[in-house]
Structure formats: C-alpha cells, structure tokens
Protein backbone atom coordinates (compact mmCIF):
# COMPACT_ATOMS: atom_id res chain seq x y z
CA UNK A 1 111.59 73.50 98.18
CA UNK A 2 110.19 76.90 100.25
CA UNK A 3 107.60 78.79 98.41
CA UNK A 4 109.34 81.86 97.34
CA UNK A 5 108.17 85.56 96.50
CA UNK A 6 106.14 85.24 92.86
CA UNK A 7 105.56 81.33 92.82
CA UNK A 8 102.02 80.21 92.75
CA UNK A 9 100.70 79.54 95.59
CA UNK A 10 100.49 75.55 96.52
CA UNK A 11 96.78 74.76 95.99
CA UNK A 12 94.96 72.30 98.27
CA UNK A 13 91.93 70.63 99.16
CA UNK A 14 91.22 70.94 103.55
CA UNK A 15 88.36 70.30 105.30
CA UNK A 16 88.05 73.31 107.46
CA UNK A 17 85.58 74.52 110.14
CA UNK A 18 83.36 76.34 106.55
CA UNK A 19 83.50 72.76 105.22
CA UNK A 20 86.12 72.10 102.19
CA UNK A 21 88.09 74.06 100.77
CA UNK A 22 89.68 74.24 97.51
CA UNK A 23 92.53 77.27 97.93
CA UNK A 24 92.78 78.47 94.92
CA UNK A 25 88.82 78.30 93.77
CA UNK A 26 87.83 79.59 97.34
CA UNK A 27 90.00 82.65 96.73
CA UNK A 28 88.38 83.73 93.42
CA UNK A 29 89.37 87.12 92.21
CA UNK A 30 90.55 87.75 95.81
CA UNK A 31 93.52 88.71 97.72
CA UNK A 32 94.20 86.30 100.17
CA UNK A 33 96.68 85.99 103.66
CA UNK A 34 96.97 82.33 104.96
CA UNK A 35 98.59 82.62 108.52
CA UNK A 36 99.72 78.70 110.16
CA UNK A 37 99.93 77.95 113.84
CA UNK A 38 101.55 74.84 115.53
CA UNK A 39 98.57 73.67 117.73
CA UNK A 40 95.01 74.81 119.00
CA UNK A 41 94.54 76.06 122.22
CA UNK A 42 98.29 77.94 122.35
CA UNK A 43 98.26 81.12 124.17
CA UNK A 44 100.38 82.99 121.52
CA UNK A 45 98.08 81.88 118.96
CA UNK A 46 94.77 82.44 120.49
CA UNK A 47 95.84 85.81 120.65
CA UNK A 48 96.65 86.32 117.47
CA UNK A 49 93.23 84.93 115.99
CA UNK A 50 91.78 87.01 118.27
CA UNK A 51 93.72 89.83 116.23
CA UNK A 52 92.14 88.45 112.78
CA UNK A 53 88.93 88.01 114.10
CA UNK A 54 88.74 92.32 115.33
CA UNK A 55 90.27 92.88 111.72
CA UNK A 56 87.50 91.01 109.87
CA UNK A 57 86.05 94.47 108.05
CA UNK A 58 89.31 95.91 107.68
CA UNK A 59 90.37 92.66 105.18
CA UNK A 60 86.85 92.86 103.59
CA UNK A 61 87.58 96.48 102.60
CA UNK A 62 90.65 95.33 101.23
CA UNK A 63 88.82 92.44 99.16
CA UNK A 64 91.07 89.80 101.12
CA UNK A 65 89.74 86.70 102.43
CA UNK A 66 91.68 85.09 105.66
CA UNK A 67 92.37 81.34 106.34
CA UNK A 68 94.00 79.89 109.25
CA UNK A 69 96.37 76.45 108.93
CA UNK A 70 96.62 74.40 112.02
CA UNK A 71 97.74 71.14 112.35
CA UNK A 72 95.13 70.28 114.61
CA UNK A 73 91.35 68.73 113.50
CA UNK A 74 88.12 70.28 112.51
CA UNK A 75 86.69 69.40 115.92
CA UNK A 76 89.57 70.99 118.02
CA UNK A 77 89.51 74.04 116.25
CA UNK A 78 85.14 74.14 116.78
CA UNK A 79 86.24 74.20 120.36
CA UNK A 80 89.08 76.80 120.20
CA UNK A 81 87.05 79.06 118.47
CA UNK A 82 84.84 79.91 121.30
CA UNK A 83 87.90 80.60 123.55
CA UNK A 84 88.98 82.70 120.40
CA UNK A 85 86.24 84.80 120.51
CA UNK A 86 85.97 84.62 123.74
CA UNK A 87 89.15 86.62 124.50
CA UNK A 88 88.78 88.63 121.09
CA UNK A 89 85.15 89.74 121.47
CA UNK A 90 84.23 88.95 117.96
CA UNK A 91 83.25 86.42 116.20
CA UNK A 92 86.23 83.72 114.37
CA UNK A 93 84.17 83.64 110.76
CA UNK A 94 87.41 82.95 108.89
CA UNK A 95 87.98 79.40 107.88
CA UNK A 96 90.94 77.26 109.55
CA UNK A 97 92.11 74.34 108.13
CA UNK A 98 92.91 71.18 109.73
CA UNK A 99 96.27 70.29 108.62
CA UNK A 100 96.51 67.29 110.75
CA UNK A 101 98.26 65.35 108.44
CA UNK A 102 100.68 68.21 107.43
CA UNK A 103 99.72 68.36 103.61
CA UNK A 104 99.48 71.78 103.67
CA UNK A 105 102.66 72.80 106.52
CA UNK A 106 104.63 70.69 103.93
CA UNK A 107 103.34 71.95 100.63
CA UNK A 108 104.36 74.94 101.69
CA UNK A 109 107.40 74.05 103.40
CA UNK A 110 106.54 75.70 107.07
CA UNK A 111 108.03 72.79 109.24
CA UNK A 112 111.08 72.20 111.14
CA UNK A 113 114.03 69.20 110.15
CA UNK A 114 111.84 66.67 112.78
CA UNK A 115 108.32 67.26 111.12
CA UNK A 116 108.15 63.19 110.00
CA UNK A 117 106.42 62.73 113.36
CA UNK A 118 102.83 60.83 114.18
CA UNK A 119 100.10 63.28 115.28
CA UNK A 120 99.63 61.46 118.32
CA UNK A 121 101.64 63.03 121.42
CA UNK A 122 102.93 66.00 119.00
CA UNK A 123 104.11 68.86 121.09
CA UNK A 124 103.70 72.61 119.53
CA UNK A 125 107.45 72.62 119.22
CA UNK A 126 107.39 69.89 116.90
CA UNK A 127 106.27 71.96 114.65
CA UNK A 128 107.55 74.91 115.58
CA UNK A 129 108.19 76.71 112.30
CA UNK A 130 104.44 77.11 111.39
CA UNK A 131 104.44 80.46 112.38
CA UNK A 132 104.30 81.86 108.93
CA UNK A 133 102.19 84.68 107.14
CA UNK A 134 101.73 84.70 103.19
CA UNK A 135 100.05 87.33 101.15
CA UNK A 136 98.87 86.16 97.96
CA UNK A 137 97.27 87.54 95.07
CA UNK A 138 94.37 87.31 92.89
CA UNK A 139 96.98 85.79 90.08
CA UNK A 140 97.58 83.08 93.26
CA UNK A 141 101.23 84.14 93.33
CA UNK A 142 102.95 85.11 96.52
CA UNK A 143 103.37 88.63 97.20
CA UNK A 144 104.83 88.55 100.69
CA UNK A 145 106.09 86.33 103.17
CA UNK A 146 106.89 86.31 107.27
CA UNK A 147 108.18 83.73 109.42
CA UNK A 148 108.00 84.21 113.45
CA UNK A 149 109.10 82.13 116.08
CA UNK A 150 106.54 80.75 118.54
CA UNK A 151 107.60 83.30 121.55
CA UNK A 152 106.81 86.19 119.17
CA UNK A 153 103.44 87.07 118.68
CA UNK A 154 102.72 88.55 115.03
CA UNK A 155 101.49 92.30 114.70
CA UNK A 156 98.37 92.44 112.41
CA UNK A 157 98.48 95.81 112.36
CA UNK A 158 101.76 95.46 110.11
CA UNK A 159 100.40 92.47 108.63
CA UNK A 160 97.20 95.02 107.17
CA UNK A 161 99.82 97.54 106.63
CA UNK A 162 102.23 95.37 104.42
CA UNK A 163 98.77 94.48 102.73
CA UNK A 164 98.24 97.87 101.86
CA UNK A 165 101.49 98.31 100.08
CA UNK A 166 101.30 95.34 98.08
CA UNK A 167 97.91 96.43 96.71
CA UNK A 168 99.63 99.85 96.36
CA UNK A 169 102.83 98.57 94.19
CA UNK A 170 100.92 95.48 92.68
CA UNK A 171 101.42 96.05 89.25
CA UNK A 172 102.27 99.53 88.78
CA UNK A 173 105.93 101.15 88.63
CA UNK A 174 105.72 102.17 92.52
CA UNK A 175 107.48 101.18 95.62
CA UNK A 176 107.02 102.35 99.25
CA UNK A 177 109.34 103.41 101.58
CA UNK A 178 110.42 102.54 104.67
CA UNK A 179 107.88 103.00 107.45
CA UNK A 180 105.22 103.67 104.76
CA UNK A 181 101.92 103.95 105.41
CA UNK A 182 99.07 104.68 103.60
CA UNK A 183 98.21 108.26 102.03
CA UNK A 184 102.08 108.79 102.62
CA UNK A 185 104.16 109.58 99.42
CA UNK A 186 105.36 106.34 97.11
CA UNK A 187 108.44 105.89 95.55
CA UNK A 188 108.97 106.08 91.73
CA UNK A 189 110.42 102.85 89.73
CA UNK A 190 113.53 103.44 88.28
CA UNK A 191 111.86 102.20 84.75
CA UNK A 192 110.13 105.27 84.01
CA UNK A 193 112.79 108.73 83.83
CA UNK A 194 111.59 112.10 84.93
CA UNK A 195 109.75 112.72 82.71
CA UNK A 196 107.65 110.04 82.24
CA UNK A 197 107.02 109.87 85.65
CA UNK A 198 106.20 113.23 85.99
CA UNK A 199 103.48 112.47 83.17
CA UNK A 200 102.51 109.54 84.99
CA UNK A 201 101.72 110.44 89.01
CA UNK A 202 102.64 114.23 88.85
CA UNK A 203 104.93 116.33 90.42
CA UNK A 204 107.81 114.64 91.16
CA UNK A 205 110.13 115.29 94.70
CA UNK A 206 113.96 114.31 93.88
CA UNK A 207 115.54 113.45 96.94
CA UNK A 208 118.37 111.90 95.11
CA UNK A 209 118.53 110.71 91.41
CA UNK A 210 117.29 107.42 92.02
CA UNK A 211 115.24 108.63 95.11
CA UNK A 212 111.90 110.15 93.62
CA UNK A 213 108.91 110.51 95.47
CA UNK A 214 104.98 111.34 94.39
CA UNK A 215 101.80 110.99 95.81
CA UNK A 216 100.29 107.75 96.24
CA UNK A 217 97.78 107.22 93.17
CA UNK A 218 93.99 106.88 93.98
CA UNK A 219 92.43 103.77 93.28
C-alpha cells in the first residue's frame, strides 16, 4: 500500500554512511525530508545531492534533518560522495542509506511493477520510481509527498519552499496560496468565521467569502 499524506512514516533500521540508523529515533523532535534515488553515481542525482548538500544551513534553520535512500551500498555511496561534493562544493554531511536490499524503496512503496529483481546487474531503470521526496513531521506523519521521473531533476528550492509552508499551516487554521512564499499573506481556514479570525491573526482581506487572507503569523 503507498504511504499516503498523514500516515506514519514507515520506520526502519539502515546502515548508512553516519553508521545505523533508526528513522524514527534519529529524527527526534525533528522535521525530517527523506529524498530516494535509483543508483549512485547517476548524473541526475549527483546533481541533486549536490543541491542538499549547498542547502545544509538552510534545513538546520528549519530544524529538519535530511537523509538520502539509495539502493546502492555503504561503500558506493563513500565513493559518490566525493564526486558529490566535488561538483557541489560542499561537503555531503547528510546520511544516505543503503537500501540495497530494497527494505526501505518497498516500505515505502517507491518502486516500479519489476522491482522483484537481484541487485546484481540492476540497471537505474529498474528502479525507476525512486525518485520520491517526503516531508515528515516531528509526530513522524507525512506532511508532503513528490514523485519525479528520472529525466527530471527535482528543484530544492521548491522542496525548502513547500517546507516552509508546512511548518507555516502545521497545526494552525492556515493555508497558503498558490505561489506562496514566505512573509507573503496566508489564507484563513474556513473553521474559524470573521470574526474569530479577525481575533485570531488580525485584519482580515476578503477577496471572496471563502477567500480570506492575513498576514502570516510570527513564530
């Protein structure tokens, strides 16, 4: 079954290239973004851990720890790193699992219909749908989800920004809007009326009835 918006997160225990993890322990009281590749040394995918790697500080502001899944070993990923950071010019601290077994792709149901396939002589397009991206929160449920194909390269600039409004709405009777980004105006929940919502973020600006903005609330 997929691992849908508000389930809890499969936990797991990986070795990775910062020893073993335990998912849900190693995330703590953090937010957390898992992002899955189908094979080391891909050129799609070294650029985009080159991405993570140049965002490090901007996910340590936002109390969110990154992990990497590829279904490749422990000692293959020591060696991609340095092209990694080689291209990225900074340093690949985040953890990436090896998922050479597929415990993880399938626990969290990231694989294509031929994924019952050996490691040995697997091609990147054998397991072509681990190109996925989950937010998760300190609760361990899902909070987001994104699926590419392997000829797209993900943008982790939207990735941060989709971050930032999930933190924004977690919790709280807020939405944002299309194209939203942050210190731009949120959108009120339906739940509260005018009033209350007035009370609760301020003056309110009624685009339609069931269209209200305010300003985004300071944390």
């Amino acid at each position: 079954m997929s691992v849908r918006i508000n389930d809890i997160a499969p936990d797991f225990t990986a070795d990775s290239t910062a020893g073993t993890i335990r998912f849900h322990e190693w995330l703590g009281d953090s937010y957390g973004i898992v992002f899955s590749h189908p094979r080391d040394f891909t050129p799609v995918c070294t650029t985009e851990f080159g991405a993570v790697a140049q965002l490090a500080g901007e996910f340590a502001k936002r109390n969110t720890k990154v992990i990497g899944v590829s279904v490749d070993s422990v000692e293959d990923h020591g060696k991609w790193k340095r092209d990694i950071e080689a291209f990225a010019g900074s340093p690949a601290d985040f953890p990436i699992i090896d998922d050479t077994s597929l415990t993880v792709a399938k626990a969290y149901d990231m694989l294509p219909a031929e994924y019952y396939l050996p490691s040995e002589g697997r091609t990147p397009a054998n397991t072509a749908t681990v190109r996925t991206v989950y937010i998760v929160g300190p609760d361990k449920k899902v909070r987001l989800t994104m699926t590419y194909p392997m000829s797209v390269g993900r943008n982790f600039a939207e990735i941060l920004r989709a971050l930032d409004a999930v933190q924004a709405t977690d919790g709280v009777p807020l939405a944002t809007p299309a194209n939203w980004v942050p210190g731009q105006d949120v959108i009120v929940a339906l739940s509260l009326n005018n009033d209350q919502a007035a009370e609760k973020y301020g003056q309110l600006d009624i685009k339609l009835p069931y269209l209200r903005f305010a300003k985004a609330p300071t944390k």
